[in-house]
Protein backbone atom coordinates (compact mmCIF):
# COMPACT_ATOMS: atom_id res chain seq x y z
CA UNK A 1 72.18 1.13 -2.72
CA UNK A 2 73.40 0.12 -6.08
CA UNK A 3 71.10 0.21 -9.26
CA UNK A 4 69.57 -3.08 -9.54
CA UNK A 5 68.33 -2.26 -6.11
CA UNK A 6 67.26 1.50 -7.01
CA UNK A 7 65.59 -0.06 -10.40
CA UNK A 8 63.52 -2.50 -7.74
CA UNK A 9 62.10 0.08 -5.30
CA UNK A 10 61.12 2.31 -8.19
CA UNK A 11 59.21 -0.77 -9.75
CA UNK A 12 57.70 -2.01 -6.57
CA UNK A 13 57.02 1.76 -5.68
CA UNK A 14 55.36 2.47 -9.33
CA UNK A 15 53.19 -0.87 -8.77
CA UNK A 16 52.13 0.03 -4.93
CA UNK A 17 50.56 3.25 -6.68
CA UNK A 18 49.78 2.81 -10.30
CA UNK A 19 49.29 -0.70 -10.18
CA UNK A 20 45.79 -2.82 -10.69
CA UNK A 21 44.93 -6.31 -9.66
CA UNK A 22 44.90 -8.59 -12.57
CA UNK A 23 45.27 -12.49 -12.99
CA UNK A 24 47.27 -14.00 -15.09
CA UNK A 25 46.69 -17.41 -17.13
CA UNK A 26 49.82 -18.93 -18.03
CA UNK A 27 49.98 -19.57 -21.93
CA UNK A 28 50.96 -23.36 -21.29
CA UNK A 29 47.52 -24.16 -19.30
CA UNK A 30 48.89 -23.36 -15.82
CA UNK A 31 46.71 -22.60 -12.89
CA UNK A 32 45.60 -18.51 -13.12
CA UNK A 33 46.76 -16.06 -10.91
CA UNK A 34 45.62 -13.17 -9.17
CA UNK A 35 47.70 -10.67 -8.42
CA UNK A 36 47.11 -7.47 -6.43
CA UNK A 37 48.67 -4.48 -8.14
CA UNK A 38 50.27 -6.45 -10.57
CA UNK A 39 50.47 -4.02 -13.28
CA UNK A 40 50.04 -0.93 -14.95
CA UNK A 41 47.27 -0.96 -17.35
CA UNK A 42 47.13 1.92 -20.16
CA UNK A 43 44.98 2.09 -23.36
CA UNK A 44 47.38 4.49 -25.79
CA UNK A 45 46.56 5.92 -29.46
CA UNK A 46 48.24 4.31 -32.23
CA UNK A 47 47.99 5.77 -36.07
CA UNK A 48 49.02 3.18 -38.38
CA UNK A 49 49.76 4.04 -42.22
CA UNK A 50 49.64 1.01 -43.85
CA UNK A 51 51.02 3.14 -46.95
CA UNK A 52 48.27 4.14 -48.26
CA UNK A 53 47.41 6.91 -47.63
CA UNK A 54 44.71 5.92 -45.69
CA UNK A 55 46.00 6.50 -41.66
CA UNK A 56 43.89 3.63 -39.25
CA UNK A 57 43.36 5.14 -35.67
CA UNK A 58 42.90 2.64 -32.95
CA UNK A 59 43.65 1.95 -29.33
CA UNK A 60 46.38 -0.43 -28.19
CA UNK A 61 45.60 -1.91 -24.97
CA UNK A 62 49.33 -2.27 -22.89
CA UNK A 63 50.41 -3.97 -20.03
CA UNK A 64 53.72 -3.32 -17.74
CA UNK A 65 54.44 -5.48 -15.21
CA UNK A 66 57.02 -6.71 -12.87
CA UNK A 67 58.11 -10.38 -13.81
CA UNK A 68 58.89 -11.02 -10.56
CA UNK A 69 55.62 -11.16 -9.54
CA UNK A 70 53.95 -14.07 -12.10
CA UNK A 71 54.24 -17.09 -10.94
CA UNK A 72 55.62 -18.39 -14.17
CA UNK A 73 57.57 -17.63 -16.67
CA UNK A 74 58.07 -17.03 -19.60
CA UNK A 75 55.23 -15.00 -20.36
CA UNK A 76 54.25 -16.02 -23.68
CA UNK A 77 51.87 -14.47 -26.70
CA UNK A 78 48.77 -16.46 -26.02
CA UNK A 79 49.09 -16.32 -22.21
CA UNK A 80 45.84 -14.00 -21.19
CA UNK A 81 45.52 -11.41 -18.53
CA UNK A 82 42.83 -9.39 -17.10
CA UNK A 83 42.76 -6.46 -15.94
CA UNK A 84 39.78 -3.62 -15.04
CA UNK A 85 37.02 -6.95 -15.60
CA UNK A 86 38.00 -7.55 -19.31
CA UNK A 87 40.14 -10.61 -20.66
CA UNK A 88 43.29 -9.87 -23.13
CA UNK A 89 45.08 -12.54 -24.95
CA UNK A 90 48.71 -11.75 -25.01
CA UNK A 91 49.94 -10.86 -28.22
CA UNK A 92 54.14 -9.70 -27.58
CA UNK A 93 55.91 -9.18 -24.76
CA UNK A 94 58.56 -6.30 -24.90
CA UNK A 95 61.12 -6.31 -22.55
CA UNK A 96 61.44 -2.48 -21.49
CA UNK A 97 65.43 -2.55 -20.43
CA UNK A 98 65.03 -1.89 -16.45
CA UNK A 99 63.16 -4.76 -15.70
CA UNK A 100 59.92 -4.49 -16.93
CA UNK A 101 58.02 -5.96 -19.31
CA UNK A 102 55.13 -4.50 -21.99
CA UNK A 103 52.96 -6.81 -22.97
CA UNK A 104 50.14 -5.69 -26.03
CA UNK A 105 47.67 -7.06 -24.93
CA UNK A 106 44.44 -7.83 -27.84
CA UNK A 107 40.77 -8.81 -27.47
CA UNK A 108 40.95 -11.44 -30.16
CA UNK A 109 43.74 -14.37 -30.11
CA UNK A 110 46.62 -13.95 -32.93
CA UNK A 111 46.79 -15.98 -35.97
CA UNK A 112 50.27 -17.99 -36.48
C-alpha cells in the first residue's frame, strides 16, 4: 500500500471514530446534506493581540473533514455546516496537506 492509500485509511479510520454527523449546505444554494461521521468537530483557544496590549481570548469553532465525502465542491466561505445541533457559516477553508480540510467555522456570516 502506497501513501495516498495509507493517507485514506487513516482519514476514513479517524472519521469512523472521531467523527460526528453533520449536514452540509452548499454555499451556492445546493440541496443540504447529511452526513454520518462527516467530521471532526473541535472548539480550540485562540489569544489574539491586536497590538495593543490588550490580549482578546475567544474560542474558534473548527471543522476537519474529508472532501470526499460532500457532495459538492468547492466548499466555499459562506457554505454552512452543523454539527452537535448548532449552525456555522463557513468562514475559510484550509487545506491541511494530507487531504483534509479545516474549515473555521463562525456563528455570524462574514462581511466582504
Amino acid at each position: 500500500m502506497g501513501w495516498a492509500e495509507n493517507s485514506a485509511a487513516l482519514r476514513a479510520a479517524n472519521l469512523a471514530v472521531h467523527g460526528e454527523t453533520i449536514v452540509f449546505e452548499p454555499a451556492d444554494g445546493g440541496a443540504p446534506a447529511t452526513i454520518p461521521n462527516g467530521g471532526i468537530f473541535r472548539s480550540a483557544h485562540v489569544a489574539i493581540d491586536l497590538n495593543s496590549g490588550a490580549t482578546v481570548s475567544s474560542n474558534q469553532p473548527l471543522l476537519d473533514i474529508d472532501p470526499a465525502l460532500l457532495p459538492s465542491l468547492p466548499v466555499a466561505h459562506k457554505s454552512f455546516v452543523t454539527v452537535r445541533g448548532k449552525r456555522y457559516v463557513v468562514q475559510d477553508v484550509q487545506p491541511d496537506g494530507e487531504g483534509m480540510l479545516t474549515l473555521q467555522l463562525s456563528t455570524k456570516p462574514r462581511v466582504d
